[in-house]
N, C-alpha and C. Protein backbone atom coordinates (compact mmCIF):
# COMPACT_ATOMS: atom_id res chain seq x y z
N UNK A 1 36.50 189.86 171.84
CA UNK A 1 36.47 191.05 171.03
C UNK A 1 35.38 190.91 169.97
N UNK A 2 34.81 191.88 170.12
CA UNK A 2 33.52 191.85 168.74
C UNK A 2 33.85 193.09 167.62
N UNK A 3 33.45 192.78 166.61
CA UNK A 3 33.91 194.23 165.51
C UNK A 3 32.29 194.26 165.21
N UNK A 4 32.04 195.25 164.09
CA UNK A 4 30.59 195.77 163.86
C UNK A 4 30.26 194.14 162.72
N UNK A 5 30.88 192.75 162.67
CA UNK A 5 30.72 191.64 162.29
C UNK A 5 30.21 190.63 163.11
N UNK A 6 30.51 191.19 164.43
CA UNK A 6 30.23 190.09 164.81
C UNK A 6 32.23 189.26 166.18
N UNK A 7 31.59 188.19 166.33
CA UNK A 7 32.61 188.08 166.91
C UNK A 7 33.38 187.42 166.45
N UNK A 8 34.96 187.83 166.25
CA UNK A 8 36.50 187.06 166.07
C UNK A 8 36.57 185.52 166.61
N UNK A 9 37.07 185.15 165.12
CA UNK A 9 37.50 183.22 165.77
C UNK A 9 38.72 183.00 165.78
N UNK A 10 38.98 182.31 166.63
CA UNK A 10 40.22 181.83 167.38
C UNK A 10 40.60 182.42 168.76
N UNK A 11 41.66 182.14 168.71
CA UNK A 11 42.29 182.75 170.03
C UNK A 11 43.13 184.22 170.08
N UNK A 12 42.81 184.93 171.12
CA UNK A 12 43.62 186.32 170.28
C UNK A 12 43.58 187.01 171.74
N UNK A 13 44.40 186.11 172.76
CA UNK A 13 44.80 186.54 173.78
C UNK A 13 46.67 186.94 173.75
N UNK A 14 45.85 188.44 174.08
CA UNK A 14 47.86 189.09 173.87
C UNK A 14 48.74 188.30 174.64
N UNK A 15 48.11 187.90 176.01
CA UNK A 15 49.51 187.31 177.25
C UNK A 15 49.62 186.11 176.69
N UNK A 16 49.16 185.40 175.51
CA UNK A 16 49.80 184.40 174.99
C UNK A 16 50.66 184.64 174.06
N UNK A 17 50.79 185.18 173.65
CA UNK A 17 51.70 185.94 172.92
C UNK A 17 53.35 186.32 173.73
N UNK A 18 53.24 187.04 175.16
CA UNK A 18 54.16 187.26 175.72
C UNK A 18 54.63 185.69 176.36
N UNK A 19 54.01 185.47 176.83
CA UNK A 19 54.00 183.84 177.55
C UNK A 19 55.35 182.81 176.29
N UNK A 20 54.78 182.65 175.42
CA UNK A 20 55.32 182.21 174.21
C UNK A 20 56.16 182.58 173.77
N UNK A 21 56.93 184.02 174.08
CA UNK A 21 58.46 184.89 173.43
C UNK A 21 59.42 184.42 175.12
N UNK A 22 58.20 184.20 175.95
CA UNK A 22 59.15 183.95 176.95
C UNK A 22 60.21 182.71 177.36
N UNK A 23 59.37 181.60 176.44
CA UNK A 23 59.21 180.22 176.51
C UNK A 23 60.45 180.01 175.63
N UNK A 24 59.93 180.53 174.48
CA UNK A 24 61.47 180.31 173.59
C UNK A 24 62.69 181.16 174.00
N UNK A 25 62.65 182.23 174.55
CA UNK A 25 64.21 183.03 175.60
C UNK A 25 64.61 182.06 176.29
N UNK A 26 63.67 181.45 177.18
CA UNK A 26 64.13 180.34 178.14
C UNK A 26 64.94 179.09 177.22
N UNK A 27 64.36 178.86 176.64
CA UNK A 27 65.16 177.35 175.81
C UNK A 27 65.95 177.80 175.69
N UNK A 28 66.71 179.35 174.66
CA UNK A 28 67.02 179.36 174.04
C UNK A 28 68.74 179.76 175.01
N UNK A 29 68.38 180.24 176.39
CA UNK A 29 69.28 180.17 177.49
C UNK A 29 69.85 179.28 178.15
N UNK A 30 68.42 178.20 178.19
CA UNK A 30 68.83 176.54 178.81
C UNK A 30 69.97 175.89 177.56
N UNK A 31 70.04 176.07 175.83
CA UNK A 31 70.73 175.26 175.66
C UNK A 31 72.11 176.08 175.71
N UNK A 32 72.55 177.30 175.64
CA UNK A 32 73.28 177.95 175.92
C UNK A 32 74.22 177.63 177.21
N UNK A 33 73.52 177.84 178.28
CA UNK A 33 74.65 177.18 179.80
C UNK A 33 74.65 176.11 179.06
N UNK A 34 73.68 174.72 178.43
CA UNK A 34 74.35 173.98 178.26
C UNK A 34 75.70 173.46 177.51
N UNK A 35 75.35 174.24 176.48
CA UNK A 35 76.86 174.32 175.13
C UNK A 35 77.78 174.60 175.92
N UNK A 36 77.82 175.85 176.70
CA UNK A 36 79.07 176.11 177.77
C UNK A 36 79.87 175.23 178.97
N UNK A 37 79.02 174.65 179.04
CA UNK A 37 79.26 173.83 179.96
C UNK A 37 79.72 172.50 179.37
N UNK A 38 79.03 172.15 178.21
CA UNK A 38 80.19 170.98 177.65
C UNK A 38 81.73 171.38 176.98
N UNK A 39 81.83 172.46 177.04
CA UNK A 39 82.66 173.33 176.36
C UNK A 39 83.64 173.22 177.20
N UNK A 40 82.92 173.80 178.75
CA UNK A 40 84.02 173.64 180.11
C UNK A 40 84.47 172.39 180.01
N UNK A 41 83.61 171.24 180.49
CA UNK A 41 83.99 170.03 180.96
C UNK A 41 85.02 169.72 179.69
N UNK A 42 84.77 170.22 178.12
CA UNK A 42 86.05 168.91 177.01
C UNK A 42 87.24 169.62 177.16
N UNK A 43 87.26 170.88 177.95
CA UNK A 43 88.50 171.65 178.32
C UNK A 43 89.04 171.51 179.09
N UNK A 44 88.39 171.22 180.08
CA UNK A 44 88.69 170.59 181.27
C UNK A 44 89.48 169.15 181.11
N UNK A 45 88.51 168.62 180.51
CA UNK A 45 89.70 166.96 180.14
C UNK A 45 90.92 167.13 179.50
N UNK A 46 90.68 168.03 178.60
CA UNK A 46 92.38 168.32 177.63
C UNK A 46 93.30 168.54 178.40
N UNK A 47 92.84 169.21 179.67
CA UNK A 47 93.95 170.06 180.56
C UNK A 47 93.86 168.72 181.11
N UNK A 48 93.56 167.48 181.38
CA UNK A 48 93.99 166.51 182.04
C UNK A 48 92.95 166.65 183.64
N UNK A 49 92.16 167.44 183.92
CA UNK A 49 91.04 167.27 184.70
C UNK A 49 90.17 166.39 184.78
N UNK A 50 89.90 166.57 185.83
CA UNK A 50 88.69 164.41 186.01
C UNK A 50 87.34 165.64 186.31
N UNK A 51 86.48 165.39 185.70
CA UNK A 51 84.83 165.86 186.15
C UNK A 51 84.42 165.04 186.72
N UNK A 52 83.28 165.36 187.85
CA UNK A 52 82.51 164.64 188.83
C UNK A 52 83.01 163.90 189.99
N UNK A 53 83.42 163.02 190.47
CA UNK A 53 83.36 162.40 191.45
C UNK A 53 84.84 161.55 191.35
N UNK A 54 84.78 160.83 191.95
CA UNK A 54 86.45 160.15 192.28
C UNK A 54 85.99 158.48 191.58
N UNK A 55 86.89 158.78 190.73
CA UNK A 55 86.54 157.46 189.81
C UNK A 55 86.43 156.53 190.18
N UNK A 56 85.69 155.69 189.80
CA UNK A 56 85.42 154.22 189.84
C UNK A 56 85.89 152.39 188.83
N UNK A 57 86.76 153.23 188.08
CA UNK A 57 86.84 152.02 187.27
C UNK A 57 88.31 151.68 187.20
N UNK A 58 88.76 150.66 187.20
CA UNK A 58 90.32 150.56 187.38
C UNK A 58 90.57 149.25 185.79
N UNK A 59 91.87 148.69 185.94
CA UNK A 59 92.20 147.88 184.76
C UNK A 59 91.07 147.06 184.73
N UNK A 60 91.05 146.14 185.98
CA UNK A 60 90.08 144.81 185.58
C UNK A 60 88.83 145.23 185.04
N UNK A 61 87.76 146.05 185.28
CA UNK A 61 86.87 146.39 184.88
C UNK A 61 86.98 146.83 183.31
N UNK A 62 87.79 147.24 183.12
CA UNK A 62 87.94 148.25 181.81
C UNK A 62 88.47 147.06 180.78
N UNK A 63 89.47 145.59 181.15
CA UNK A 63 89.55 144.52 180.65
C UNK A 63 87.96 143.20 180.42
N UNK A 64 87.21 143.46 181.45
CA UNK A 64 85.70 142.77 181.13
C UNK A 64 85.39 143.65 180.43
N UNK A 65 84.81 144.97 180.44
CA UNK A 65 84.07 146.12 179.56
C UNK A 65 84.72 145.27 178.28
N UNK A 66 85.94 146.00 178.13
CA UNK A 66 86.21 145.36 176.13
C UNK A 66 85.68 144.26 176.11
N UNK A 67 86.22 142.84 176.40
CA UNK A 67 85.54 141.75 176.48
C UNK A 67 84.07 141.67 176.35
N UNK A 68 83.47 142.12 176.96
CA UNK A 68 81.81 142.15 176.70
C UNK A 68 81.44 143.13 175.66
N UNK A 69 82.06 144.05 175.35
CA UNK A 69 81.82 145.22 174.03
C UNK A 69 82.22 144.03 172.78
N UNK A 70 83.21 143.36 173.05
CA UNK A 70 83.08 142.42 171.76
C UNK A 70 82.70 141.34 171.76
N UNK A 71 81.57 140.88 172.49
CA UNK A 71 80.11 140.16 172.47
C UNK A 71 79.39 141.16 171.75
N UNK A 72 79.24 142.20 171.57
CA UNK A 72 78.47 142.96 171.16
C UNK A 72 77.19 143.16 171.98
N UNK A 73 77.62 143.31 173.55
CA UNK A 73 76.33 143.27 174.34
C UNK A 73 76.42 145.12 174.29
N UNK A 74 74.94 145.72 175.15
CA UNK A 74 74.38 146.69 174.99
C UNK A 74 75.46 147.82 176.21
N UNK A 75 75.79 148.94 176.36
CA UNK A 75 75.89 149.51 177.57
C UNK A 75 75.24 149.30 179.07
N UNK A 76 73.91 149.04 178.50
CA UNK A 76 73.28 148.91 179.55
C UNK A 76 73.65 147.50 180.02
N UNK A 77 74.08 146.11 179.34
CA UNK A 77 74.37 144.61 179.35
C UNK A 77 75.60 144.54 180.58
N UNK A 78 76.53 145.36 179.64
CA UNK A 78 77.92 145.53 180.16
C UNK A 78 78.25 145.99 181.72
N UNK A 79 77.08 147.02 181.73
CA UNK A 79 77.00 147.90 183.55
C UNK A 79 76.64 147.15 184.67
N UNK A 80 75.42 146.48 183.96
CA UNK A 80 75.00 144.83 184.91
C UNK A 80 75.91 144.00 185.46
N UNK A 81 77.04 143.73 184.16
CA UNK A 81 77.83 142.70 184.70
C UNK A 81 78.68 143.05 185.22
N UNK A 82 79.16 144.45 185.72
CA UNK A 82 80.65 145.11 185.96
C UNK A 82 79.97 145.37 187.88
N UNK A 83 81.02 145.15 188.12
CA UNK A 83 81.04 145.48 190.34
C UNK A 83 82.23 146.48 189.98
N UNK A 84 81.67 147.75 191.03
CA UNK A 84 82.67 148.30 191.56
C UNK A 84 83.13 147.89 192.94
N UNK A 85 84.87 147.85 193.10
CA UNK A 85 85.73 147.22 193.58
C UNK A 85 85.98 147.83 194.42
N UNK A 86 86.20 149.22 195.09
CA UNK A 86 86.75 149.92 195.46
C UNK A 86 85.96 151.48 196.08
N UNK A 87 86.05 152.15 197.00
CA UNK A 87 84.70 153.13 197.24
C UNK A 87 84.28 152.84 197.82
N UNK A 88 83.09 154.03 197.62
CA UNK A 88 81.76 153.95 198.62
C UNK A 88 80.88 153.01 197.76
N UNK A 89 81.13 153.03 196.82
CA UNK A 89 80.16 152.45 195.69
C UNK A 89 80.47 150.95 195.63
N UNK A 90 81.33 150.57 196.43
CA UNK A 90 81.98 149.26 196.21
C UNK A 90 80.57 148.25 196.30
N UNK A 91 80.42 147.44 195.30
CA UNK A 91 79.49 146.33 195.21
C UNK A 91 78.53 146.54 194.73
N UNK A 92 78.49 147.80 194.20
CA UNK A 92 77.38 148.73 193.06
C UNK A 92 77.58 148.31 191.73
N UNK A 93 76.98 148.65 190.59
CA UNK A 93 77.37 148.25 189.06
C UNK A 93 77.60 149.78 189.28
N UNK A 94 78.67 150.43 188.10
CA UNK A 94 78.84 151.29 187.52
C UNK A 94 77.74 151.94 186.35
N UNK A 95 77.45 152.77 186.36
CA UNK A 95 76.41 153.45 185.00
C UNK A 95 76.89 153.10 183.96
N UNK A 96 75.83 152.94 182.88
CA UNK A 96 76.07 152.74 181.20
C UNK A 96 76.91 154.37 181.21
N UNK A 97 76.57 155.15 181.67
CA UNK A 97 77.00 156.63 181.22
C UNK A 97 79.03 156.25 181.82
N UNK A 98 79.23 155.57 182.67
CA UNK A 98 80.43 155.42 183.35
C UNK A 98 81.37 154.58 182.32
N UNK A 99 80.50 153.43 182.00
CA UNK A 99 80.91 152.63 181.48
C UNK A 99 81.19 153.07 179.61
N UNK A 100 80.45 153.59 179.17
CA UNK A 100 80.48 154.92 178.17
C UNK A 100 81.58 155.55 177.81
N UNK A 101 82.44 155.98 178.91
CA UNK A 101 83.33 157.29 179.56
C UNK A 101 84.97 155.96 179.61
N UNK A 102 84.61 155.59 179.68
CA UNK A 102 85.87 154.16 180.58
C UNK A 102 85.83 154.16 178.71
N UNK A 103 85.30 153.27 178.21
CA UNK A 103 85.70 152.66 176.78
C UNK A 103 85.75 153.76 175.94
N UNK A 104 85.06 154.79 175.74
CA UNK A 104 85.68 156.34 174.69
C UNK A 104 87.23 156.43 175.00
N UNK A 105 87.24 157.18 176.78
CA UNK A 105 88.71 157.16 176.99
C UNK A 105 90.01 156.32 176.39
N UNK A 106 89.48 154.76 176.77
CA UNK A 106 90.48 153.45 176.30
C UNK A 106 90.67 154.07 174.78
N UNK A 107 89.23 153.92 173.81
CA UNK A 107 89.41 153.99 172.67
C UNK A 107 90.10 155.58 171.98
N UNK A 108 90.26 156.60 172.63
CA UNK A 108 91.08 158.06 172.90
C UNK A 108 92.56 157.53 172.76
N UNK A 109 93.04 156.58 174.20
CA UNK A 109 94.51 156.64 174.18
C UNK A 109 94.94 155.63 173.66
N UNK A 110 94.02 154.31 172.38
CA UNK A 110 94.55 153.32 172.05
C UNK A 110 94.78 154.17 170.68
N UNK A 111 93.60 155.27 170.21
CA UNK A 111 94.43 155.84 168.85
C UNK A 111 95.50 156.76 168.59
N UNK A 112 95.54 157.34 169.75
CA UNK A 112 96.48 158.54 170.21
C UNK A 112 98.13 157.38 170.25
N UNK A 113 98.01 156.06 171.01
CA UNK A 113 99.11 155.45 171.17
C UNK A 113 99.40 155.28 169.71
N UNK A 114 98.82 154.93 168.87
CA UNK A 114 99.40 154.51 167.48
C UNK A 114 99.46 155.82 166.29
N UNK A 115 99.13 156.90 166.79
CA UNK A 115 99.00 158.18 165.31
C UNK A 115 100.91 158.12 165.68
């Protein structure tokens, strides 16, 4: 674009403009399903529902997990040293995200046992 000055500095393309209102709608949708969806799944647990897949962790595992949580090793430390027993997954380590889920829970029904 030129005016009777001469020519305009910067950038002063309109479809960047639309491009950019579009970009933030999108986020602003992506974190939305996401809020909802954690919303589903902590409702889902209250009602006593299992999310994802057919569990993997039974006592013994969940008795090493504490044990190694009070080494103070990492999630990621703890997943290394844990075998699943049982499954398709049998002879796999379990995920830090699994292993995560196993000790919140424990630590859920060890405060719930004592209120």
């Amino acid at each position: 674009m030129e005016f009777l000055t001469g020519e305009l500095k910067g950038s002063h393309d309109p479809s960047g403009i639309v491009f950019t209102v579009l970009a933030a709608m999108s986020g602003m949708e992506r974190e939305y399903i996401r809020d909802r969806t954690l919303e589903g799944h902590e409702s889902a647990r209250k009602r006593g529902k299992t999310i994802g897949g057919a569990g993997v962790t039974d006592e013994d595992m969940l008795s090493r997990a504490l044990h190694l949580r009070n080494q103070e090793m990492s999630l990621r430390d703890i997943a290394k040293r844990l075998v699943i027993t049982t499954g398709a997954k049998k002879g796999q380590h379990p995920s830090p995200a699994t292993v995560m889920r196993m000790l919140r829970e424990h630590n859920e029904q060890a405060t719930a046992a004592s209120a």
